[in-house]
Each structure stands twice: as C-alpha cells, then as structure tokens.
N, C-alpha and C. Protein backbone atom coordinates (compact mmCIF):
# COMPACT_ATOMS: atom_id res chain seq x y z
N UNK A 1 74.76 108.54 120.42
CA UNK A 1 75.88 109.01 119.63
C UNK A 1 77.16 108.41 120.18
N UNK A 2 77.80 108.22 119.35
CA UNK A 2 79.04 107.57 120.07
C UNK A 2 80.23 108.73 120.22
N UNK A 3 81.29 108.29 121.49
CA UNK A 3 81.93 109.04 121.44
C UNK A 3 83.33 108.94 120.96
N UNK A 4 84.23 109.99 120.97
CA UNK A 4 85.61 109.15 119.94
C UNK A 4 86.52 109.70 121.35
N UNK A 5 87.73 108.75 121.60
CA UNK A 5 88.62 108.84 121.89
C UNK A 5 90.03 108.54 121.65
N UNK A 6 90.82 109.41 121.57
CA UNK A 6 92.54 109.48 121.23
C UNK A 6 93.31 109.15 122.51
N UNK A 7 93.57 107.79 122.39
CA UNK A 7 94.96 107.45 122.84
C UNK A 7 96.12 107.48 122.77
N UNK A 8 96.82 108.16 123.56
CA UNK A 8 98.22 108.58 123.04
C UNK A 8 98.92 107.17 123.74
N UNK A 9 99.79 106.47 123.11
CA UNK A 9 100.29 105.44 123.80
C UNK A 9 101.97 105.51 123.44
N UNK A 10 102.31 105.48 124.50
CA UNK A 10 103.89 105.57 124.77
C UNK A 10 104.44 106.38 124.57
N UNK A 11 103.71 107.85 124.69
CA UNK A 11 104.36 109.13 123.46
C UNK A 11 104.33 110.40 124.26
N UNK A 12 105.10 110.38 125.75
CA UNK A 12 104.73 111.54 126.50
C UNK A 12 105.00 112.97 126.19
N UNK A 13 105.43 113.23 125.09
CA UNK A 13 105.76 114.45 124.53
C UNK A 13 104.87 115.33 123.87
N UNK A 14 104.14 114.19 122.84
CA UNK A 14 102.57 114.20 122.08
C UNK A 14 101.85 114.35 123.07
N UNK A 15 101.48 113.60 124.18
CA UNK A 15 100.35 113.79 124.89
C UNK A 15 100.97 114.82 125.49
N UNK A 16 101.64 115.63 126.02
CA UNK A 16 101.80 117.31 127.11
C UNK A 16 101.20 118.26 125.84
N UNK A 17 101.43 117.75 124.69
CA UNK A 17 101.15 119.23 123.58
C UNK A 17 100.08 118.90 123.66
N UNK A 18 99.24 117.74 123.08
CA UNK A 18 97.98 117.71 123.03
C UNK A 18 96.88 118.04 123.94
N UNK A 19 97.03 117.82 125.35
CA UNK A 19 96.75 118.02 126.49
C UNK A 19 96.80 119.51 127.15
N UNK A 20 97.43 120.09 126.15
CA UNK A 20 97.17 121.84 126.58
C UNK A 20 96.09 122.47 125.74
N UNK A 21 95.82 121.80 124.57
CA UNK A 21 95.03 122.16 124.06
C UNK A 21 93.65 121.71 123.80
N UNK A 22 93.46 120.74 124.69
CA UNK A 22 92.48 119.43 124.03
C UNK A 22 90.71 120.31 124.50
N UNK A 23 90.71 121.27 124.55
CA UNK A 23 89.02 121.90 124.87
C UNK A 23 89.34 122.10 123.85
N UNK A 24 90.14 122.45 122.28
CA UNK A 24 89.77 122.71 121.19
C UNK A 24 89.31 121.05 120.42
N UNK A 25 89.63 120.10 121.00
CA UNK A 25 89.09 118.38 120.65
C UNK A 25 87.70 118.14 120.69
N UNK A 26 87.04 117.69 119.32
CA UNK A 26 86.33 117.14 119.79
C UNK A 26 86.23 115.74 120.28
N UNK A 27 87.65 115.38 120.90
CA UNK A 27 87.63 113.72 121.01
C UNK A 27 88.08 113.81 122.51
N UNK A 28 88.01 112.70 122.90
CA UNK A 28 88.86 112.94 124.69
C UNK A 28 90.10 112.69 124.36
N UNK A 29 91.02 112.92 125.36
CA UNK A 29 92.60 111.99 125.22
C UNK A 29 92.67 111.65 126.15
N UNK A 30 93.31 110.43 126.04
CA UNK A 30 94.25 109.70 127.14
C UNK A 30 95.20 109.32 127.12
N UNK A 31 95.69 108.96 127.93
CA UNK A 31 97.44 109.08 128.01
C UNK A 31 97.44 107.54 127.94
N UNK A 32 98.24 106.40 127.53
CA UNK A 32 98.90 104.90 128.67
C UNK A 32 100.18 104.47 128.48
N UNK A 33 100.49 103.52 128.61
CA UNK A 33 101.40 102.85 128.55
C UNK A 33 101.56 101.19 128.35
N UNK A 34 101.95 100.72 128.00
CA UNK A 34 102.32 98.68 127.95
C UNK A 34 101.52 98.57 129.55
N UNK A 35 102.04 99.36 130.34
CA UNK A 35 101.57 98.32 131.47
C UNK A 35 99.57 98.99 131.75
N UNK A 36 99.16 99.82 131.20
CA UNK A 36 97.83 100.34 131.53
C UNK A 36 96.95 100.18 130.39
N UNK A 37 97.76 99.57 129.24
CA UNK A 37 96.81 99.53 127.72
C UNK A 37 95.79 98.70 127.65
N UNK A 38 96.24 97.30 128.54
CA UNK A 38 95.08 96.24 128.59
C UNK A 38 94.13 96.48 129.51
N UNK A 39 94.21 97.60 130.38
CA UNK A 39 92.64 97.89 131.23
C UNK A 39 92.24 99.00 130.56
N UNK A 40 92.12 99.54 129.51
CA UNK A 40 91.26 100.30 128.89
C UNK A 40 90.14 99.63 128.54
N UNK A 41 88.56 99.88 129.06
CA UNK A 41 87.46 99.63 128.94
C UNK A 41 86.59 100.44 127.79
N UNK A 42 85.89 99.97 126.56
CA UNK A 42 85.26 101.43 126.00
C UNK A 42 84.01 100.39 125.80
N UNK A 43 82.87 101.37 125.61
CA UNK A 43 81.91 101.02 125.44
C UNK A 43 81.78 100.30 123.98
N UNK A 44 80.75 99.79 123.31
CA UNK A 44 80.63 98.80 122.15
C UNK A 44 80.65 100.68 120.65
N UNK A 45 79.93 101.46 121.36
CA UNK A 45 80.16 102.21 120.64
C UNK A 45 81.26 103.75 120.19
N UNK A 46 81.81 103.64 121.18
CA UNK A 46 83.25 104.13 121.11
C UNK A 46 83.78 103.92 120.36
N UNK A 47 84.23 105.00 119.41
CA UNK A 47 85.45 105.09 118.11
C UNK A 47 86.86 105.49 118.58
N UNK A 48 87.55 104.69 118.87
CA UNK A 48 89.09 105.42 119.21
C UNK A 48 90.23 104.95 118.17
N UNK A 49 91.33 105.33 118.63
CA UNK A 49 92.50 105.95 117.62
C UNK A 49 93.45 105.38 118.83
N UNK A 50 94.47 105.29 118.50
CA UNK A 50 95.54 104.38 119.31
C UNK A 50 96.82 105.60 118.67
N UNK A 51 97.59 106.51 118.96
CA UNK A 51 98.57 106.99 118.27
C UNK A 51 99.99 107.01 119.22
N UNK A 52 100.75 106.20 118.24
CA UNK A 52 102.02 106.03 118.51
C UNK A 52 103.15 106.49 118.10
N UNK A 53 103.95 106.36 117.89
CA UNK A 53 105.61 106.49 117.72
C UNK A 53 105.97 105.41 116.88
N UNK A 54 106.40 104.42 116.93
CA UNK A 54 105.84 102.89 116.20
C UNK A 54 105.51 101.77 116.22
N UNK A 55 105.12 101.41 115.78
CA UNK A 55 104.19 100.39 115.73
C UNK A 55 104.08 99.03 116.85
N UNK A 56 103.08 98.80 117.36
CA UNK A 56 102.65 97.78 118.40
C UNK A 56 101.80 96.28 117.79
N UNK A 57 102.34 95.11 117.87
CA UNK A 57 101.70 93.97 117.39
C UNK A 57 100.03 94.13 117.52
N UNK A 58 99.65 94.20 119.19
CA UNK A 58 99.11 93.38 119.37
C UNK A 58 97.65 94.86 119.58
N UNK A 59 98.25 95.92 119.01
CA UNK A 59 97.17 96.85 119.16
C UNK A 59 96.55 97.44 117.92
N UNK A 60 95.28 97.10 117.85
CA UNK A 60 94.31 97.64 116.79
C UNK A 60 94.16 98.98 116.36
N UNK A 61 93.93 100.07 115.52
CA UNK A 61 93.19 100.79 115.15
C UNK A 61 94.61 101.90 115.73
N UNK A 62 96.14 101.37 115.03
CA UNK A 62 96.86 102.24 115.58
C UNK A 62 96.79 103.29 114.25
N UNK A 63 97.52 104.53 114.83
CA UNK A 63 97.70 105.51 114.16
C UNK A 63 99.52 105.84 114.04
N UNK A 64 100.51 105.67 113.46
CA UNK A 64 101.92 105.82 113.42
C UNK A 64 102.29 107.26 113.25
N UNK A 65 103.08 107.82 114.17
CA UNK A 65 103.44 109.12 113.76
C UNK A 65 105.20 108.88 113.93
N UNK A 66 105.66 108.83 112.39
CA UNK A 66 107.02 108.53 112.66
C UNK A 66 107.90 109.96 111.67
N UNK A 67 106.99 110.67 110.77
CA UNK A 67 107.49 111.55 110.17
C UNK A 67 107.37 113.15 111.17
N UNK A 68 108.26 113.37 111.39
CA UNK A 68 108.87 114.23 112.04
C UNK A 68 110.07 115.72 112.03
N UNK A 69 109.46 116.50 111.78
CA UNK A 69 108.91 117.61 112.71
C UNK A 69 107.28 117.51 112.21
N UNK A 70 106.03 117.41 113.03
CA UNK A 70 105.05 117.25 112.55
C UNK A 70 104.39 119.22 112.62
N UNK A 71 103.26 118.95 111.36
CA UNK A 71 102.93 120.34 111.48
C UNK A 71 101.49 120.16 112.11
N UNK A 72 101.20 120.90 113.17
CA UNK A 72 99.90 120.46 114.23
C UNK A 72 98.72 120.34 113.57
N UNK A 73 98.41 121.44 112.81
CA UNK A 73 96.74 121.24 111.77
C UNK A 73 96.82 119.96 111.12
N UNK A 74 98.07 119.77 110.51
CA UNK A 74 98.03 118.31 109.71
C UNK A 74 97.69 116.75 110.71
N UNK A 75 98.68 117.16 111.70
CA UNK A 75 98.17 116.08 112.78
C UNK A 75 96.34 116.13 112.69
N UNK A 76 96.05 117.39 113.24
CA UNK A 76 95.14 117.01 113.97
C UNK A 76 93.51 116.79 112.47
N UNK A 77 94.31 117.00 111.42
CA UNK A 77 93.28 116.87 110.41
C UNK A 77 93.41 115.25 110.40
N UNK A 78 94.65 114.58 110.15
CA UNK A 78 94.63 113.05 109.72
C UNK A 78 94.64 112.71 110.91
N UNK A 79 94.23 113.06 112.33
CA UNK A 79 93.13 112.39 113.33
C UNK A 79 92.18 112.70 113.10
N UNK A 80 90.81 113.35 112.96
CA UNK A 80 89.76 113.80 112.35
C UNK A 80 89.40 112.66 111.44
N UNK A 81 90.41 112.55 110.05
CA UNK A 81 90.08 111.89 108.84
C UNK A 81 90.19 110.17 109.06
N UNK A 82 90.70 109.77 110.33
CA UNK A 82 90.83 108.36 110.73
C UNK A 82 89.42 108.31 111.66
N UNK A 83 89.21 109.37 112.36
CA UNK A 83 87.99 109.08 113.54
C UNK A 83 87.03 108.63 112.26
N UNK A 84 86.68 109.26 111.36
CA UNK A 84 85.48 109.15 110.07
C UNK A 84 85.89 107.80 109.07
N UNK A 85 87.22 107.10 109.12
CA UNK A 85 87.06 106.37 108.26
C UNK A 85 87.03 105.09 109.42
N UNK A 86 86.90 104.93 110.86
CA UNK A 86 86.56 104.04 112.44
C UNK A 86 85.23 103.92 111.72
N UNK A 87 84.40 105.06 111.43
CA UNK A 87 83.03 105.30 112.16
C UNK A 87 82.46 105.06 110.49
N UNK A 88 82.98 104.96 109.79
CA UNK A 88 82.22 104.38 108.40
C UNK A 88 82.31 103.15 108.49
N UNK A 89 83.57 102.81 108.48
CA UNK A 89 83.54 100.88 109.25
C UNK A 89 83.15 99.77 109.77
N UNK A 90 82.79 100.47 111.10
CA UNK A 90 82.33 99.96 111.90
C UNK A 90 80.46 100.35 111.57
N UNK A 91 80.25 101.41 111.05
CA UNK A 91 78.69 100.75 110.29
C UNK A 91 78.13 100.15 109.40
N UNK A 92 79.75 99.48 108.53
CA UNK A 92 79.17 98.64 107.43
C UNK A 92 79.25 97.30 107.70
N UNK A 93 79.51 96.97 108.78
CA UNK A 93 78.78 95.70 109.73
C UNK A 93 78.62 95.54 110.82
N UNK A 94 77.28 95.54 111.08
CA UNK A 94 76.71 95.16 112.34
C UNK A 94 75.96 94.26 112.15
N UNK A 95 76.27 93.22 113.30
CA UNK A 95 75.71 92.09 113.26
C UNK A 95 74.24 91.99 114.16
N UNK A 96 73.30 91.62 113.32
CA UNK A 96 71.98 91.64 113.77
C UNK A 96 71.28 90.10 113.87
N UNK A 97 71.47 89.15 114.90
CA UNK A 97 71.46 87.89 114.68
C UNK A 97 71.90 87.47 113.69
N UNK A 98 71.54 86.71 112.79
CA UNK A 98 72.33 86.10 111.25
C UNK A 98 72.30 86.80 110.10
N UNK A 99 71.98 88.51 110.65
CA UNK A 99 72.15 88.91 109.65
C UNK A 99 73.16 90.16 109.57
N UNK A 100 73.63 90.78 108.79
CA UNK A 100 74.81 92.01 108.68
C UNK A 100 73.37 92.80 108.25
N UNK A 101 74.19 93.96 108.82
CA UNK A 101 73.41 95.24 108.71
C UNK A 101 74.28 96.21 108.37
N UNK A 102 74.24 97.00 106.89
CA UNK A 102 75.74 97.76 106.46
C UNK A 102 74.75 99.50 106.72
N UNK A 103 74.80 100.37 108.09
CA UNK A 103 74.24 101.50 108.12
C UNK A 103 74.65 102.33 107.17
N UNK A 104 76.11 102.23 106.56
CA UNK A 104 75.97 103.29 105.20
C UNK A 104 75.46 102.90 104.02
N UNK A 105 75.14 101.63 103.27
CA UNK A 105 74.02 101.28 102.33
C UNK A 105 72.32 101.08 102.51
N UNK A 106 72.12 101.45 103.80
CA UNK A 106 70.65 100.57 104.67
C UNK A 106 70.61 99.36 103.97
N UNK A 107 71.48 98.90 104.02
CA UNK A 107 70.98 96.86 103.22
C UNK A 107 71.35 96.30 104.47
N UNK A 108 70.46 94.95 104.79
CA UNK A 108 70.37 93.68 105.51
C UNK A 108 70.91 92.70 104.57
N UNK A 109 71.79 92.16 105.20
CA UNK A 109 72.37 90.82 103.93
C UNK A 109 72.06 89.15 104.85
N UNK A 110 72.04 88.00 104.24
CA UNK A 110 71.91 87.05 104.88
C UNK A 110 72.16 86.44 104.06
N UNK A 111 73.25 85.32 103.70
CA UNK A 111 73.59 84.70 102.61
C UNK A 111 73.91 85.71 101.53
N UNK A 112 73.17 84.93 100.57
CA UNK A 112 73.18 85.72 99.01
C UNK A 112 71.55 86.44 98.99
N UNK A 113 71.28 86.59 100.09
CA UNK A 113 69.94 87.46 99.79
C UNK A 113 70.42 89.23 100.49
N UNK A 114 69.28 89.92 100.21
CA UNK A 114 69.96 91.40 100.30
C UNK A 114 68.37 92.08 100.29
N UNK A 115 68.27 92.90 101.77
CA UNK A 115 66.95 94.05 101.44
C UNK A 115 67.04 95.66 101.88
N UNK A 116 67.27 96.38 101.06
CA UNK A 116 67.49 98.00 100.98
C UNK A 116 66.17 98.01 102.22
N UNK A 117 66.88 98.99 103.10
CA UNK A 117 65.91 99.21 104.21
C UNK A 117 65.83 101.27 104.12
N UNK A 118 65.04 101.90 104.09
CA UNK A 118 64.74 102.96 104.75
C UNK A 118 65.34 103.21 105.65
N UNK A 119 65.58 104.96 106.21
CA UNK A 119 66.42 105.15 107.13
C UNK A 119 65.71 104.68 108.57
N UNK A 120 64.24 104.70 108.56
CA UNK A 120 63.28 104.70 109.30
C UNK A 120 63.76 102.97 109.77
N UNK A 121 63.92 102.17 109.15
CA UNK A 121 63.44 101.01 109.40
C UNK A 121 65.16 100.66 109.91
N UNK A 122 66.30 100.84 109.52
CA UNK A 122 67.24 100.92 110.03
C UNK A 122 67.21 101.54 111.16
N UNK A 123 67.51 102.59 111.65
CA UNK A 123 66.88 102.66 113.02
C UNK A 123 66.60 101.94 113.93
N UNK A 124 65.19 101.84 113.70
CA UNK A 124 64.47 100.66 113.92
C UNK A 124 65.08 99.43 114.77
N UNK A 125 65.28 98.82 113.76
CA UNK A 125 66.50 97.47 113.93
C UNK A 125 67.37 97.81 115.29
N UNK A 126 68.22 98.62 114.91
CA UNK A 126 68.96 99.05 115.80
C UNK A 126 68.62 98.93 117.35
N UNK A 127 67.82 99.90 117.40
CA UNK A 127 67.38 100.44 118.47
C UNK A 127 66.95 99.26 119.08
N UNK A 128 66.11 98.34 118.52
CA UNK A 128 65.31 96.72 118.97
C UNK A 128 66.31 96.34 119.53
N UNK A 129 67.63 96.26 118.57
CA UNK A 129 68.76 94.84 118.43
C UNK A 129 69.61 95.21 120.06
N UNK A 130 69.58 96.86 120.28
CA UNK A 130 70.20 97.33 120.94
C UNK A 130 69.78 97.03 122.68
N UNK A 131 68.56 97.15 122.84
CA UNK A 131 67.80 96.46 124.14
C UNK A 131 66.69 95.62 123.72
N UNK A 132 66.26 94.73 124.82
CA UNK A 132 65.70 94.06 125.09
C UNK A 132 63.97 94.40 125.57
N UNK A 133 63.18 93.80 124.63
CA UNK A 133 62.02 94.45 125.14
C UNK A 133 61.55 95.53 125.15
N UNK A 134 60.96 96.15 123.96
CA UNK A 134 61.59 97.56 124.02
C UNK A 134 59.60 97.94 123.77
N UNK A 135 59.36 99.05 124.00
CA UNK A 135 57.69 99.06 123.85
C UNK A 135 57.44 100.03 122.99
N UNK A 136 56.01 100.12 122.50
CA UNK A 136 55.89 101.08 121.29
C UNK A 136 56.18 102.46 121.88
N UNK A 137 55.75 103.08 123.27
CA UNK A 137 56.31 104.35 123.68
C UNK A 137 57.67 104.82 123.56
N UNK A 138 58.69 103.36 123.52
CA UNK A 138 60.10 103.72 123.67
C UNK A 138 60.39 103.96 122.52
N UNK A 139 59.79 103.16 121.47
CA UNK A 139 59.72 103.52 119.54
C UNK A 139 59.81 104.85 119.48
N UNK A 140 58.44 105.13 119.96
CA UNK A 140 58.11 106.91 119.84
C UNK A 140 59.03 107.58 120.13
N UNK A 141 59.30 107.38 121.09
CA UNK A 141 60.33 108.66 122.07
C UNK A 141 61.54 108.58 121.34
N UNK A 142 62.28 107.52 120.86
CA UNK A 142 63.53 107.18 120.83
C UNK A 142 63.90 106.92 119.07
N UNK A 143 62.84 106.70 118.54
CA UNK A 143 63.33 106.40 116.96
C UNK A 143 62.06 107.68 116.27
N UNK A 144 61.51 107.90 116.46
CA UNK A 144 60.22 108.87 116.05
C UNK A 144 60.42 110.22 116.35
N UNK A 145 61.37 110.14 117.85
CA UNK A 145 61.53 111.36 118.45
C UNK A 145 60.37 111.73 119.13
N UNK A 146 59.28 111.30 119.61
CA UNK A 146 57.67 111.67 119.80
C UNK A 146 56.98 112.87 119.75
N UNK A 147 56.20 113.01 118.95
CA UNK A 147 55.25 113.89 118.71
C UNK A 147 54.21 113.60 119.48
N UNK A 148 53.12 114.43 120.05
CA UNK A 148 51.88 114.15 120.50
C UNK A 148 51.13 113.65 120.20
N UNK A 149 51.19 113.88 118.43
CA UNK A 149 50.38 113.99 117.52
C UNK A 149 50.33 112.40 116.93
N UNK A 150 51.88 111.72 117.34
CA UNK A 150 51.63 110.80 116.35
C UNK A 150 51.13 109.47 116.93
N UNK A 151 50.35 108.78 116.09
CA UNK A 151 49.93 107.38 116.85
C UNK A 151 50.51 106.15 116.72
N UNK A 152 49.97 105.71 117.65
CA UNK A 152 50.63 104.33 117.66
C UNK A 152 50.61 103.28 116.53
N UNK A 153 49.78 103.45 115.31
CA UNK A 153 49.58 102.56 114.38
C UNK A 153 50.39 103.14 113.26
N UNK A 154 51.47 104.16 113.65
CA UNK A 154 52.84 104.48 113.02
C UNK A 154 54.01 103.54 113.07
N UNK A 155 53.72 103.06 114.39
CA UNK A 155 55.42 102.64 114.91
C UNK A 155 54.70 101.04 114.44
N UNK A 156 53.62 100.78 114.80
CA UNK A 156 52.95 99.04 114.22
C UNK A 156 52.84 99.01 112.54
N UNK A 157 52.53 99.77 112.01
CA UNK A 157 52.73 99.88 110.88
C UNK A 157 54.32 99.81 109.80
N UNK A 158 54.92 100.25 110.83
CA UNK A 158 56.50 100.36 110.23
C UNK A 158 56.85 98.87 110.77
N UNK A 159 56.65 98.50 111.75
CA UNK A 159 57.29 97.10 112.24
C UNK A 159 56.23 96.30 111.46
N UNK A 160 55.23 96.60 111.26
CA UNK A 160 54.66 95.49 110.14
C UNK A 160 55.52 95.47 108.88
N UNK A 161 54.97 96.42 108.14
CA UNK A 161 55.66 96.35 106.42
C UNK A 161 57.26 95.95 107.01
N UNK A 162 58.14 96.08 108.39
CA UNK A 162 59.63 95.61 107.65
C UNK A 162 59.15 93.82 108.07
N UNK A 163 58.85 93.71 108.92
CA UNK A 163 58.31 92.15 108.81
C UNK A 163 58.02 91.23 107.72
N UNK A 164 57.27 92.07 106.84
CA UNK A 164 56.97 91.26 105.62
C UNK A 164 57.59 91.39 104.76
N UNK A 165 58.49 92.23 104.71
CA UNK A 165 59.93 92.63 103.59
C UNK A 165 60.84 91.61 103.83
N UNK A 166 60.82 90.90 105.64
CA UNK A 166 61.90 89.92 106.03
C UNK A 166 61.23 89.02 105.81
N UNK A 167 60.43 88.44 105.33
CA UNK A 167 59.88 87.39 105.52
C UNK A 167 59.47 87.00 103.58
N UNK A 168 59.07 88.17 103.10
CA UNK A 168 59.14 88.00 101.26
C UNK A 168 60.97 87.44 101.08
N UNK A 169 61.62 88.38 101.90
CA UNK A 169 63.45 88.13 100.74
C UNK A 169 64.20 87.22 101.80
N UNK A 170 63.99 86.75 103.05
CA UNK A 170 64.42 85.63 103.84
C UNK A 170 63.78 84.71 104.17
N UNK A 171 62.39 84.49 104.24
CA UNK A 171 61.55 83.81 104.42
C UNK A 171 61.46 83.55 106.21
N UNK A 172 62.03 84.87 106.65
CA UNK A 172 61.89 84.97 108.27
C UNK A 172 60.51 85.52 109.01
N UNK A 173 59.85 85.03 109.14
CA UNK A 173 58.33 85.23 110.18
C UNK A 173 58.78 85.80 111.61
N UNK A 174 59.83 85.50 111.96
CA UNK A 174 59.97 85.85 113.37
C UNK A 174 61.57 86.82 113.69
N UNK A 175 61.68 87.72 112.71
CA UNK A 175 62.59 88.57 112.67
C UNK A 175 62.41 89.93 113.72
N UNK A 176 61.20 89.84 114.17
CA UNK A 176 61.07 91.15 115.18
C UNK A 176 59.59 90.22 115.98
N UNK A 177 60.09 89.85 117.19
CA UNK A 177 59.16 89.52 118.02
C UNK A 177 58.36 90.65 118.67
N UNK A 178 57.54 89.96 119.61
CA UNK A 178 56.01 91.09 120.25
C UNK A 178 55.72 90.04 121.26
N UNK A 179 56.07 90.55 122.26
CA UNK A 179 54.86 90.05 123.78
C UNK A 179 54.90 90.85 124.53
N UNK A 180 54.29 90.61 125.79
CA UNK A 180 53.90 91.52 126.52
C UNK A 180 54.77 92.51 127.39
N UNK A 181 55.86 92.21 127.32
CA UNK A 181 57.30 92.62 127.65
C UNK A 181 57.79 94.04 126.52
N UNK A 182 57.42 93.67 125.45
CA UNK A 182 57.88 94.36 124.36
C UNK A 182 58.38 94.14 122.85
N UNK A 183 59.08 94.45 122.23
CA UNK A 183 59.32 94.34 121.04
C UNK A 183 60.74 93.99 121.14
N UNK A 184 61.93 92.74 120.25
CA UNK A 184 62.87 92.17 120.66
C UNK A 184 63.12 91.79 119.17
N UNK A 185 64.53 91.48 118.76
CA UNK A 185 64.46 90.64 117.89
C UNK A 185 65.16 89.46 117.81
N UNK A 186 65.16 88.76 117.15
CA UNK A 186 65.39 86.89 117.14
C UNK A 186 66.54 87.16 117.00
C-alpha cells in the first residue's frame, strides 16, 4: 500500500496548526524549506502533496494556498481530494518494459495494440514487474493471499492463459519468464 505524505513547504504557520492535529491525518507531514527540499527521499510508491503559499518553479505536485482566511475542513477535504486524484494518476501509467499498464482500466497498451486484463492478472504483473525472481509460493502468499487449499496449478494456470493473451494481441512469447530462480518479466 502506498503511503501519502503532506509537505508543508515554506509555510511555518500551516505546518504549527497542522502539526497539532495531525493523529487526526491520515497522511504524515513534514515540514522544509529551499534549503532541505532537495534531500527529500520517497519511495517509488509514495503519493505526496507539496503545499505552499505560492508557487515554486521547480517543484512538482504543488498544492497553492493563497485564498485566505482558510476554513480547516475545506483545507483538509481539497488535501484528501488531491491525495486521490496523485493516486489515480500515477496508476494510469505504469511502465511495464515496453508496455503501459493503466491499473484503473486493467488494459496493457503497446503501440496501437491494447489487452483488458482481469484484476487477477494485473496484480500479477505487478507484483512480477515489482521484484525479481519471484516463485509460485510468493504468487500464493502475496497475490492469492494463500489458502491451504489452493494449488499450485492456480498460480501456473493464470500465468499461462495471460501468456497467451500476450502473445495472441503482441505477438510476445517471452512476456513473463520461468527458471529456476523464479518468475520475472522481460
């Protein structure tokens, strides 16, 4: 799951209010400044919010708060309503070797070709694209959730049929590799 974080940048007034209250957040905050903005590290799946005073060239995914006296629910709703329109975004492309992967349509695109994937098989992808070598137990546990019950010619079966779905509408044979290491994709 990814997590979201609110940056308050240059706005020490915003961040003391916010910061008394932030166990009612579900986001973290942080405070910076010009001189601490460029060592902010976030992971690939981190959704954050940049909120300022006004506006900064060279910083992405800002949020402007220039209308003033602000009323707090409204703030903190049109942060809410920006974390959800980060996190729709950023799943309608992911890049999966040469291909886009849009998680809110399940379509794979490559050129002018296009294949509606199941939630199952999205997943899937993911999870492969996400590590290296990955084995049918880690399938189970991690995209299946594992049951006791269920067998292994579940998780081979699903990586079969999307194989031949990539390989009917791209003409890709080697879109999800297999050796003895694990399961990977090209």
């Amino acid at each position: 799951m990814s997590s979201k974080v609110l940056i308050i940048y240059e706005y020490q007034i915003l961040y003391e209010l916010l910061n008394e209250i932030k166990e009612n957040f579900s986001f973290e905050l942080i405070k910076s400044d010009n001189k601490h903005f460029g060592s902010l590290k976030f992971e690939p799946s981190t959704n954050y919010l940049v909120l300022s005073s006004r506006k900064h060239e060279k910083i992405r995914r800002q949020l402007i708060i220039d209308n003033k006296p602000l009323k707090f629910e409204k703030l903190i709703e049109f942060i809410n309503i920006n974390f959800l329109k980060n996190k729709f975004s950023d799943q309608s492309n992911i890049k999966i070797g040469k291909y886009n992967l849009d998680l809110n349509s399940r379509n794979i695109t490559y050129k002018d070709k296009n294949l509606s994937l199941t939630e199952r098989e999205s997943d899937l992808i993911i999870f492969i694209n996400d590590k290296k070598n990955v084995s049918i137990k880690d399938l189970q546990k991690k995209v299946w959730h594992y049951s006791q019950d269920l067998e292994t010619h579940t998780v081979e079966t699903h990586i079969y049929r999307l194989r031949k779905k990539m390989k009917e509408i791209f003409a890709d044979e080697n879109f999800i590799k297999n050796d003895k290491k694990g399961y990977s994709i090209n």
